[in-house]
Every structure is written in structure tokens, then in C-alpha cells.
Protein backbone atom coordinates (compact mmCIF):
# COMPACT_ATOMS: atom_id res chain seq x y z
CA UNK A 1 -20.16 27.70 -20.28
CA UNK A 2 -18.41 26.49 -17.20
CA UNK A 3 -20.09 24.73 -14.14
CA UNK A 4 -20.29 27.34 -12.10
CA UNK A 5 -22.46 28.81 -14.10
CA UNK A 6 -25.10 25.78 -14.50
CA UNK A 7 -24.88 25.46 -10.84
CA UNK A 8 -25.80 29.19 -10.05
CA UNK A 9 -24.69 30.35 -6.47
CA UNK A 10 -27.37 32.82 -6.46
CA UNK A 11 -30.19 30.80 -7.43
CA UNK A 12 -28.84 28.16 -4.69
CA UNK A 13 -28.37 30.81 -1.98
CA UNK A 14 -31.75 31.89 -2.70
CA UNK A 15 -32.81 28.69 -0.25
CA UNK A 16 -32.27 28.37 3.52
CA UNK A 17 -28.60 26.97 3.69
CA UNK A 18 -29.84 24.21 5.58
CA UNK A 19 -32.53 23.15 3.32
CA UNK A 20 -29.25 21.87 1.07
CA UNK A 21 -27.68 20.76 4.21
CA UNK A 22 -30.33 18.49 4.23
CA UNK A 23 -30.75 17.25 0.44
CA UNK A 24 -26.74 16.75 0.56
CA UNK A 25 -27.05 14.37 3.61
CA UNK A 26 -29.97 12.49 1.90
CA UNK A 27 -27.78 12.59 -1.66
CA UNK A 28 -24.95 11.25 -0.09
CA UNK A 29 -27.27 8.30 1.97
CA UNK A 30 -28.69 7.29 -1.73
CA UNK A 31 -25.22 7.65 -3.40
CA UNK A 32 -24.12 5.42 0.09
CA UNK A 33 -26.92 2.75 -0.82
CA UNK A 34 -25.55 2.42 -4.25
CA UNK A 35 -22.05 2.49 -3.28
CA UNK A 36 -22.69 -0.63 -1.57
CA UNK A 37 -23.77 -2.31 -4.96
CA UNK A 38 -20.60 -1.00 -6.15
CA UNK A 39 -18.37 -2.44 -3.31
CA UNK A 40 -19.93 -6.01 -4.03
CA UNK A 41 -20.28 -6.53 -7.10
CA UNK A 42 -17.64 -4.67 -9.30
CA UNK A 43 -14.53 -6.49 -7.83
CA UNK A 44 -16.67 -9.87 -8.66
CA UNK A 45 -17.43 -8.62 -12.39
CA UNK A 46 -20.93 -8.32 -11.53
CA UNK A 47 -23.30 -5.54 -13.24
CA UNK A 48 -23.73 -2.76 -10.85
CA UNK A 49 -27.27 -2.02 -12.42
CA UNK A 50 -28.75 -5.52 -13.36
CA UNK A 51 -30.46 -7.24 -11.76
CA UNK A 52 -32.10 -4.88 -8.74
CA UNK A 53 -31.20 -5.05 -5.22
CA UNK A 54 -31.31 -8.44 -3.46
CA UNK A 55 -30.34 -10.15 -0.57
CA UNK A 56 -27.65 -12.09 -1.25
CA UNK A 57 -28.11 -15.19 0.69
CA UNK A 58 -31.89 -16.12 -0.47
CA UNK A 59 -31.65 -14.03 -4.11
CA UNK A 60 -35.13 -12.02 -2.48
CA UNK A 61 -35.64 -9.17 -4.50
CA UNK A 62 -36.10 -6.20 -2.29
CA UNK A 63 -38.60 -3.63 -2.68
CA UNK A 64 -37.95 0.37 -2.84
CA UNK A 65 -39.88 0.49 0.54
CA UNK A 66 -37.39 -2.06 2.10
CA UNK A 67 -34.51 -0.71 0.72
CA UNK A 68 -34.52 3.22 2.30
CA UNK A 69 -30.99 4.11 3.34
CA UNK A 70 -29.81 4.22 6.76
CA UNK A 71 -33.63 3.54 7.75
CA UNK A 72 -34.48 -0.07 6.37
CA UNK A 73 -31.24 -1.45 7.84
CA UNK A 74 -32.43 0.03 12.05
CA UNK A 75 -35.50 -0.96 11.46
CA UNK A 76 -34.87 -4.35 10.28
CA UNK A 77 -32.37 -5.06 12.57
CA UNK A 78 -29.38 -5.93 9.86
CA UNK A 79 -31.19 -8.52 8.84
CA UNK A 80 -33.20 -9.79 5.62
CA UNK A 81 -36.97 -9.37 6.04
CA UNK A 82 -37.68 -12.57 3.84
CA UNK A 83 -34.82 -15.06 5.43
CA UNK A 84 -33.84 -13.50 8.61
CA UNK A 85 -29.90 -13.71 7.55
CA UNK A 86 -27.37 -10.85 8.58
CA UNK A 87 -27.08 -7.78 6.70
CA UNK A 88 -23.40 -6.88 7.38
CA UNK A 89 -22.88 -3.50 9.17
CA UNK A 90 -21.13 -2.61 6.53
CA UNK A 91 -24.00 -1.48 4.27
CA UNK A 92 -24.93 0.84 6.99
CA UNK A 93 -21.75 1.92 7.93
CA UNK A 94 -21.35 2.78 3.80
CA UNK A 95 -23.99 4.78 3.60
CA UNK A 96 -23.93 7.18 6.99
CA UNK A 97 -20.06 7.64 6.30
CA UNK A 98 -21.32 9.17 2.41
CA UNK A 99 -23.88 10.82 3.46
CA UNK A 100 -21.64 12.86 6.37
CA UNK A 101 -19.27 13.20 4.00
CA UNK A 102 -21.52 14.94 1.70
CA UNK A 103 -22.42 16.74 3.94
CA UNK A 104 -19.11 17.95 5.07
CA UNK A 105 -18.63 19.38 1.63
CA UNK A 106 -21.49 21.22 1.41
CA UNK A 107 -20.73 22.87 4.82
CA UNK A 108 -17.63 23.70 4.05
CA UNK A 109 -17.63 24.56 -0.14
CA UNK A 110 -20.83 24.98 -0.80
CA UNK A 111 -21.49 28.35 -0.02
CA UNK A 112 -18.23 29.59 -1.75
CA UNK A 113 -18.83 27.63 -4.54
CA UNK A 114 -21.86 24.66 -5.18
CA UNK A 115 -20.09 23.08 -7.94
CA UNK A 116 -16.53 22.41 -6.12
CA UNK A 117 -18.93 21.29 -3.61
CA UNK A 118 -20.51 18.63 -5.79
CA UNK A 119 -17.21 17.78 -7.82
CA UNK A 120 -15.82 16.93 -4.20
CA UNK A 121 -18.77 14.65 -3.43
CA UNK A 122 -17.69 12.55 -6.02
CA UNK A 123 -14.29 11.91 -5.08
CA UNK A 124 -15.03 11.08 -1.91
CA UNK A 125 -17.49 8.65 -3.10
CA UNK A 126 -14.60 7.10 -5.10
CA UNK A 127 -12.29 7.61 -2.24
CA UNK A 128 -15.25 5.36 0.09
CA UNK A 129 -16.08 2.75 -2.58
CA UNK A 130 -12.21 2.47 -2.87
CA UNK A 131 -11.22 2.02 0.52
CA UNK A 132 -13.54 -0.68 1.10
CA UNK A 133 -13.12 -2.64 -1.81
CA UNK A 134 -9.47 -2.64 -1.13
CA UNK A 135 -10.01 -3.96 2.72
CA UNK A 136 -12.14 -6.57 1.77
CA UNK A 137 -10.54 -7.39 -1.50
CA UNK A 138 -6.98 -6.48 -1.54
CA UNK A 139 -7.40 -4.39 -4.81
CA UNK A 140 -9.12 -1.69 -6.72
CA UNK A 141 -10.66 -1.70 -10.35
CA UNK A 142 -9.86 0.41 -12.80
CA UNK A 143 -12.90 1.98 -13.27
CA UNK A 144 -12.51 3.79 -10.29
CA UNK A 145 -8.84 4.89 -10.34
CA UNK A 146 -8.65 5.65 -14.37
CA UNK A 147 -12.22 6.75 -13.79
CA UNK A 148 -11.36 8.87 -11.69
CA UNK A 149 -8.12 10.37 -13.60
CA UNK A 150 -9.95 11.25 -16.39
CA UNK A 151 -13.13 12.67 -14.42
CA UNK A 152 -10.34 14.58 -11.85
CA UNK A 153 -8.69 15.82 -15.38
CA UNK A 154 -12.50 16.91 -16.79
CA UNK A 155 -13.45 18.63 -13.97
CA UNK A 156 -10.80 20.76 -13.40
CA UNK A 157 -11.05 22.13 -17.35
CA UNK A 158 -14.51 23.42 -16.06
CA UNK A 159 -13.77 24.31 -12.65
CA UNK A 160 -10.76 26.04 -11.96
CA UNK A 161 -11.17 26.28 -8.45
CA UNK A 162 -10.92 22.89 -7.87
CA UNK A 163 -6.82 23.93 -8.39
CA UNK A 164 -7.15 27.44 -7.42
CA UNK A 165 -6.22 28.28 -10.71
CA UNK A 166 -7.23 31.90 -12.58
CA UNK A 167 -8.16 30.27 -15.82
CA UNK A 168 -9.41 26.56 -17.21
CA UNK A 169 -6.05 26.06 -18.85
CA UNK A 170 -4.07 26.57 -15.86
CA UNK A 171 -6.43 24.36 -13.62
CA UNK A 172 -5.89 21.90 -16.57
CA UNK A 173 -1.71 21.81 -16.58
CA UNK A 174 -2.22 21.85 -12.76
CA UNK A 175 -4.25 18.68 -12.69
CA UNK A 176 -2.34 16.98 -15.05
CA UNK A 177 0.84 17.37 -12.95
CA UNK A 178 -0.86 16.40 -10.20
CA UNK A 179 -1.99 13.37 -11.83
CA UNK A 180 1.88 12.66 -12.93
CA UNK A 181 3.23 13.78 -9.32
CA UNK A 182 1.15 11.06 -7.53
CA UNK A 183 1.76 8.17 -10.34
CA UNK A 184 5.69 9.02 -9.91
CA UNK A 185 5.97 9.28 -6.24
CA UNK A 186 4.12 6.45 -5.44
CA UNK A 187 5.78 3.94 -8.53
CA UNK A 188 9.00 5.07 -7.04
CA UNK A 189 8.41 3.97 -3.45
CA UNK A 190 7.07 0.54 -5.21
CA UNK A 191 10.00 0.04 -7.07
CA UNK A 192 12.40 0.93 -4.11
CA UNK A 193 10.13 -1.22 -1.67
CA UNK A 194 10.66 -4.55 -4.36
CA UNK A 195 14.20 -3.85 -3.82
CA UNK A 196 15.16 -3.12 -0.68
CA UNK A 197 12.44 -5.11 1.30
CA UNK A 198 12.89 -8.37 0.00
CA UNK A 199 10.46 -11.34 0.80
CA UNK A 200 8.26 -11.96 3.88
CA UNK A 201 6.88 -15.35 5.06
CA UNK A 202 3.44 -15.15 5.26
CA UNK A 203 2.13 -18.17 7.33
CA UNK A 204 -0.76 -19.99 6.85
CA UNK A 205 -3.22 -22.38 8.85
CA UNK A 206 -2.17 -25.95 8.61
CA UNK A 207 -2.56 -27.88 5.37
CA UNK A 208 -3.77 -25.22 3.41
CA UNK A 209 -4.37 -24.94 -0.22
CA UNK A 210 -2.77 -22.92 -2.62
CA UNK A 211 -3.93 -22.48 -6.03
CA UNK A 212 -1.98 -21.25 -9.01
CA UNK A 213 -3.78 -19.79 -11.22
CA UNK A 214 -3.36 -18.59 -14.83
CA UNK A 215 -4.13 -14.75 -13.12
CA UNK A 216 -3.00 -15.24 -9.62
CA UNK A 217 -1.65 -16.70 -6.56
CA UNK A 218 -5.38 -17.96 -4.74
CA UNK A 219 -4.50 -18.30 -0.64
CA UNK A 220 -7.59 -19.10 2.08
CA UNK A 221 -8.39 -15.53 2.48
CA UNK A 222 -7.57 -13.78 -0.82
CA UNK A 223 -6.10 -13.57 -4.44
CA UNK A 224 -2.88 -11.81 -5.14
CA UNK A 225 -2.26 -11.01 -8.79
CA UNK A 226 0.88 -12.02 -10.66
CA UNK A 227 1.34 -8.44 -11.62
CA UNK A 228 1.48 -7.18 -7.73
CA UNK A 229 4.57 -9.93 -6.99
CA UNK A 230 6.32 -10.41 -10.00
CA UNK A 231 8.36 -6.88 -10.93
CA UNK A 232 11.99 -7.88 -11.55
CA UNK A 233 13.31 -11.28 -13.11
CA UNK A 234 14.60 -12.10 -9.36
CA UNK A 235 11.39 -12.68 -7.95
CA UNK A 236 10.00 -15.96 -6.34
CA UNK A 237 7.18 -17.56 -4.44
CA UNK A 238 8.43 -19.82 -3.01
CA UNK A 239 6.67 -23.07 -0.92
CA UNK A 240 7.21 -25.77 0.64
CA UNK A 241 4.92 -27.60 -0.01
CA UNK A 242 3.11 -31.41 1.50
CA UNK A 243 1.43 -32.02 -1.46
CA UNK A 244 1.27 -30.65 -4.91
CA UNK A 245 -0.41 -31.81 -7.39
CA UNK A 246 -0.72 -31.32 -11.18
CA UNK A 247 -3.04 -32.18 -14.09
CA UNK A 248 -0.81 -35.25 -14.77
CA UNK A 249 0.66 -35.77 -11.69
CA UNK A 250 1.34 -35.27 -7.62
CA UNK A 251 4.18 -35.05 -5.52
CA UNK A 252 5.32 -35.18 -2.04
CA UNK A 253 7.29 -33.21 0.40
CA UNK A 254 8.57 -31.17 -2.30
CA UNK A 255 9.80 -27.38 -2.50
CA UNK A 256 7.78 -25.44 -4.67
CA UNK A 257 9.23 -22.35 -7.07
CA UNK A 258 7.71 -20.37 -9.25
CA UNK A 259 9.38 -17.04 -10.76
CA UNK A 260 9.03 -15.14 -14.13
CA UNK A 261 9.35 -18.04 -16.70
CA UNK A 262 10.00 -20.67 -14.87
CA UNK A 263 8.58 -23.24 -12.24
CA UNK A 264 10.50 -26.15 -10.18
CA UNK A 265 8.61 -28.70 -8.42
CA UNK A 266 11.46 -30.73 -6.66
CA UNK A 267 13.92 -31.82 -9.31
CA UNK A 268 11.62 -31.40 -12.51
CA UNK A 269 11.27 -27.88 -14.42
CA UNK A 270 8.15 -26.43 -16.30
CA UNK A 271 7.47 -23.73 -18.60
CA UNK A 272 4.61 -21.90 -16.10
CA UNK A 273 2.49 -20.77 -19.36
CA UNK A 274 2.02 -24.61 -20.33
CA UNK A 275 0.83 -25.94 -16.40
CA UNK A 276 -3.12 -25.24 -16.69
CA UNK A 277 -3.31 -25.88 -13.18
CA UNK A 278 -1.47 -26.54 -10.23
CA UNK A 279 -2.77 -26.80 -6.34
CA UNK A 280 -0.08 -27.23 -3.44
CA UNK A 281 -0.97 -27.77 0.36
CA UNK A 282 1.50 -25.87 2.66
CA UNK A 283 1.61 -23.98 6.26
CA UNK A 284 3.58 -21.00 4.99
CA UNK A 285 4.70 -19.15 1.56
CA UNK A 286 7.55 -17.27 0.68
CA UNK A 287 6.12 -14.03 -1.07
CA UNK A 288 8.27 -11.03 -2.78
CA UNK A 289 7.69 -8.11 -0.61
CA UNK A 290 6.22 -4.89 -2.18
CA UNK A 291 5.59 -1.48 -0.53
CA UNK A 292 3.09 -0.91 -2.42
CA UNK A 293 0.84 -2.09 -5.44
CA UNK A 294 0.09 -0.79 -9.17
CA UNK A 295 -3.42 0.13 -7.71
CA UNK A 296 -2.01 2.41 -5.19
CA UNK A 297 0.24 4.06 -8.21
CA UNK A 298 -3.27 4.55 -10.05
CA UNK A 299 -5.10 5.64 -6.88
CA UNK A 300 -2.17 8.19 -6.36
CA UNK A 301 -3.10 9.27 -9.76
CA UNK A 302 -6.43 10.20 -8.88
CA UNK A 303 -5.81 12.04 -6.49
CA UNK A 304 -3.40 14.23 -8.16
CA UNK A 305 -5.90 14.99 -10.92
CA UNK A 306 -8.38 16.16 -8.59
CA UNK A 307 -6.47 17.61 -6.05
CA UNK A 308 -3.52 18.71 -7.45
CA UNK A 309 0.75 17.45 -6.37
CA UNK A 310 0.54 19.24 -2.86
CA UNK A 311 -2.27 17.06 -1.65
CA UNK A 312 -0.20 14.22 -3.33
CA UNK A 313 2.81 14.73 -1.07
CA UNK A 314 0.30 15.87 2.04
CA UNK A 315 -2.26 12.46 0.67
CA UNK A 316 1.48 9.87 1.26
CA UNK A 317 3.18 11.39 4.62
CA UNK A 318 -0.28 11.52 5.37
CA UNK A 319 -1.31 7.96 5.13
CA UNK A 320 1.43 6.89 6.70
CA UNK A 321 1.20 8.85 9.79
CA UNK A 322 -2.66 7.59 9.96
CA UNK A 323 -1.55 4.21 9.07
CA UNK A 324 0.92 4.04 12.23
CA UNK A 325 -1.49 5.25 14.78
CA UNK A 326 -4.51 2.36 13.62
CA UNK A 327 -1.61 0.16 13.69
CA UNK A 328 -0.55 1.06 16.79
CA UNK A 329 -3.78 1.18 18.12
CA UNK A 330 -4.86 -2.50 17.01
CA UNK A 331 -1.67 -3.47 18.60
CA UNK A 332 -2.66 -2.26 21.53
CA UNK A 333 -6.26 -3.75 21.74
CA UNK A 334 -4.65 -7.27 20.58
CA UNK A 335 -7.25 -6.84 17.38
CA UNK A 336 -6.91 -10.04 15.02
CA UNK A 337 -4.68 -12.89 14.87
CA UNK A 338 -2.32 -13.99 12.66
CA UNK A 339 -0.78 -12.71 9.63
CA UNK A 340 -2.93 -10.51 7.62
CA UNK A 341 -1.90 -8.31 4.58
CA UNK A 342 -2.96 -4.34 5.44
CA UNK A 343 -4.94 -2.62 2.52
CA UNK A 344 -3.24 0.86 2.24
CA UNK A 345 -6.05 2.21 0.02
CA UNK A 346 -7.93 3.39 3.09
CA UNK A 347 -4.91 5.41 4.68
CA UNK A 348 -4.20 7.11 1.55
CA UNK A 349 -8.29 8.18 0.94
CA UNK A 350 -8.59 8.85 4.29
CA UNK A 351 -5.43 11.60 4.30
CA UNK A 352 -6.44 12.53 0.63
CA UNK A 353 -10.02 13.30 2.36
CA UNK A 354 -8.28 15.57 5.21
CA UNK A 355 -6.66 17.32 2.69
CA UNK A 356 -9.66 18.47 1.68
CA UNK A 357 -11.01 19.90 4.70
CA UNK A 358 -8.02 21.04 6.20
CA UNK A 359 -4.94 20.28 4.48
CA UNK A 360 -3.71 23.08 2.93
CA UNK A 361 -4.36 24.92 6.50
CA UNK A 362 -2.18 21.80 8.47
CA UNK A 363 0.31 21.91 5.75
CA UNK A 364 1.33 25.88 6.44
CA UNK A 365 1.03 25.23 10.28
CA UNK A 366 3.44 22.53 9.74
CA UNK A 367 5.53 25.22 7.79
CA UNK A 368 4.83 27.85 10.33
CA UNK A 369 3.09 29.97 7.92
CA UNK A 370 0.16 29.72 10.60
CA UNK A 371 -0.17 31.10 14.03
């Protein structure tokens, strides 16, 4: 039995359409609430069930009647009720963007169909916890890019729509290449990115501390893994560094390599996989360039499986287009100082999310298939 027949368009349309336009906006401001759980504590390893709700600057437990969507946030003012600290406008922001989103997919699939309609209210979930894990962190976890593979790949066995397909097998190769499209078109731009970009010099506030870790490069304001700057045998970070210092020993005014196998400090060589640790104090770092990361390849993959290699191609020209008009339009309002790296998760989900509403509909305008 498919989905479409648990989720019975008869038995839905027996209700006043807006009565569902209602319980999706509230479903999407609960799914919001817990996406916020999700944002914070999955990239720090955290249990996104245990323990309950708290504020995280005084550990207060907060009750169900302090912790209604959208509403407890207004009337509280963004703050905690117990210590009075700041509640970041993100949690708010999280959880009116899901629940118009939901919304938005009820509107325009649920009357058609109420189980494309839900199926797409999960990926744009993903597509929201993504985004803003990747802006605050820099990456995204597994468990919601392969997640959402394998739950893009499920769902379109059982509902062919999703790929506009005639029969469950069909919806099934469809997803699957879209799954493969995305992964290779976005790999591809990494790997020509590594080679044709180069390195960038990312500076740095005076005297600040680098740490080497057995995982990752740790600067001030994030944590960049080996994986995302070490591709070919060519790359190198390099530093040069005021201070560095070792388990066993320090030095001074020294440049500071480190490549795949190998680290110089000045004149002396190590094997990187026996130096536990290593700190250096610098003003600016040498960093291999990438396009893009692996997380972007998996994200691609996502979206492939649940919307098939069209919105792949339509989710990356897309992005970019997006991508140039925020940047443009920071430029232009002098946001932020300094060097920052740009998450790219958010362009990409953002274009993967017009797709959805209207991409197949831009896409034949752009063709000229539309008047």
C-alpha cells in the first residue's frame, strides 16, 4: 500500500482547506521549536532528546507552558524567564520560517496530493536545520545529508509523484540518478575549485591562536576539518607564525607547514601523526582554497534523491545566482568586517526550496517553453 493511500485525499478534503492550513502552520512552528534543539546540539554531539529543553546559560529547565512556539519567545521578550539572559532571535526566526514553509506546501501540494505535501515538509525541515547549522558552524552532519539520501530514496519508492514518475520503480531509478547527478556535479566543481583556485590568505586579529588538532585546524571563530583542506598531496597550511609551541618544546619567529604527511617548524621536520598537540600564534594563515566542501557533495545528494537531477542543475546555477545578489547586497550595506568564510549550504537550500515552488515553471520560462 503506497502513501497516498494512508494519507487519503478524500478523507482530508472532507475538512475546510483552511482548517489544514492551520494545523500545517502550527506543525511546522512545533517541528521549528525542535529544529532549534537540532541546530544546537547535533553539531556539538549533544542528544537531541535528553535532557528537556533548557536555557542554556543558567541550565533552567523550561516548562511546556514556557516553551510554546513563536508565542513564549514575544511574550518573554527573547529572554529567559528564570535569568533574564538573551534568547537569540534565532530560535524565533527558526521556527516562523518552518512553520511558513509548511505552510507553503500545503497551499501549494496539498490539495493535489497530502502526502507529497508532507514528504516536502520534511525536506525543507532538513533544508532549514541545514542551512543554519552550516552558517553558524561551517558544516553539516551526516545525519542530515545521508539521512536525507536514504529518506529522499524511500520516499520516492512510495510516492511516485514526488518524481512525476507513472510507477514506484521509475520514481525509484529517477531518484537514484538524482542522488548520483548532484554528488557528481558538485564533487566535480570541488575537485576543479582545489585546482584551479589555489590558496587564499585568510587574516586574522593580532596574536591569535591556532590550534592543530588531531581532527582539525581550530581558528578564533571556527574549526575547519583536515578532510575539507587536504585533497591532493600538494596541499599546505601554511603560517607564519610568533610563537609555536609543542608538547616538548617552543619556538620563535618561525614559518609553520603542515601538508599530507609531513610538518616543518623552521628547520626541524615531524611526522604530523606523532605531534599530540601543537598551538601557534599568528596574524594570518595560508589555507588551500576549495570551491566547495564534502558536505556540500552530500547535501547535493539529497537533493537529488528527493527532487530528482533537474532541480540538481536548477538547485547549483541557482545558488549561485542567490549567492551573488546577498553578496552584493552586504557589499553594499558595508555588513561585517573582516575576512569571514561564506557557508554555501544556505544558497543551495534556499534555490533547492524555489525549485519546489516554482522551479520547474522558471526553468521552461528560461527555455521559452512559457509565455
Amino acid at each position: 500500500m503506497g502513501l497516498e493511500a494512508l494519507i487519503d485525499p478524500g478523507g482530508v478534503g472532507a475538512l475546510p482547506v483552511h482548517f489544514w492550513s492551520a494545523v500545517f502552520f502550527v506543525l511546522g512552528c512545533v517541528v521549528g521549536s525542535f529544529l532549534n534543539v537540532v541546530i544546537h546540539r547535533l553539531p556539538l554531539g549533544e542528544s537531541i532528546v535528553s535532557p528537556p529543553s533548557h536555557c542554556p546559560h543558567c541550565q533552567y529547565s523550561i516548562p511546556w507552558y514556557l516553551n510554546i512556539p513563536l508565542v513564549t519567545w514575544l511574550w518573554l521578550q527573547g529572554k529567559c524567564r528564570n535569568c533574564g539572559a538573551p534568547i537569540a532571535f534565532r530560535y524565533f526566526a527558526v521556527e516562523l520560517l518552518t512553520a511558513v514553509t509548511f505552510l507553503g506546501c500545503w497551499l501549494a501540494f496539498g490539495g493535489q496530493s497530502p502526502a507529497q505535501a508532507v514528504v516536502y515538509c520534511v525536506f525543507v525541515a532538513g533544508l532549514i536545520a541545514a542551512s543554519f547549522i552550516d552558517d553558524e558552524h561551517m558544516i553539516v552532519p551526516d545525519e542530515i545529508t545521508l539521512g536525507g539520501v536514504a529518506v529522499g530514496v524511500l520516499t520516492s519508492i512510495f510516492i511516485p509523484a514526488l518524481h512525476a514518475a507513472p510507477s514506484p520503480r521509475e520514481s525509484l531509478g529517477r531518484s537514484l540518478l538524482g542522488a548520483a547527478c548532484g554528488t557528481a556535479l558538485v564533487y566535480v566543481i570541488l575537485r576543479l575549485g582545489k585546482l584551479f583556485l589555489g590558496r587564499h590568505k585568510l587574516q586574522l586579529a593580532t596574536d591569535s591562536k591556532i590550534v592543530f588538532t588531531e581532527t582539525g585546524l581550530v581558528l578564533p571563530d571556527r574549526e575547519i576539518p583536515y578532510e575539507d583542506l587536504f585533497y591532493r598531496k600538494s596541499d599546505v597550511v601554511i603560517v607564519k607564525a610568533r610563537t609555536a609551541e609543542l608538547v616538548d618544546r617552543g619556538y620563535k619567529d618561525v614559518p609553520l607547514r603542515l601538508a599530507v604527511g609531513s610538518l616543518r617548524i623552521g628547520d626541524d621536520a615531524f611526522d604530523p601523526e606523532a605531534v599530540p598537540h601543537l598551538e601557534a600564534v599568528a596574524s594570518e594563515i595560508l589555507l588551500p582554497r576549495e570551491a566547495m566542501g564534502l558536505g556540500d557533495v552530500k547535501f547535493m545528494a539529497a537533493v537529488g534523491a528527493f527532487l530528482g537531477w533537474k532541480a540538481t542543475i536548477f538547485s547549483l546555477f541557482g545558488s549561485a545566482v542567490i549567492g551573488s545578489l546577498v553578496a552584493g547586497g552586504l557589499y553594499v550595506v558595508r555588513w561585517g568586517k573582516g575576512s569571514r568564510q561564506v557557508a554555501y549550504i544556505p544558497y543551495l537550500a534556499a534555490a533547492a526550496a524555489l525549485w519546489i515552488f516554482a522551479g520547474p515553471r522558471i526553468l521552461g520560462w528560461l527555455l521559452g517553453r512559457v509565455p
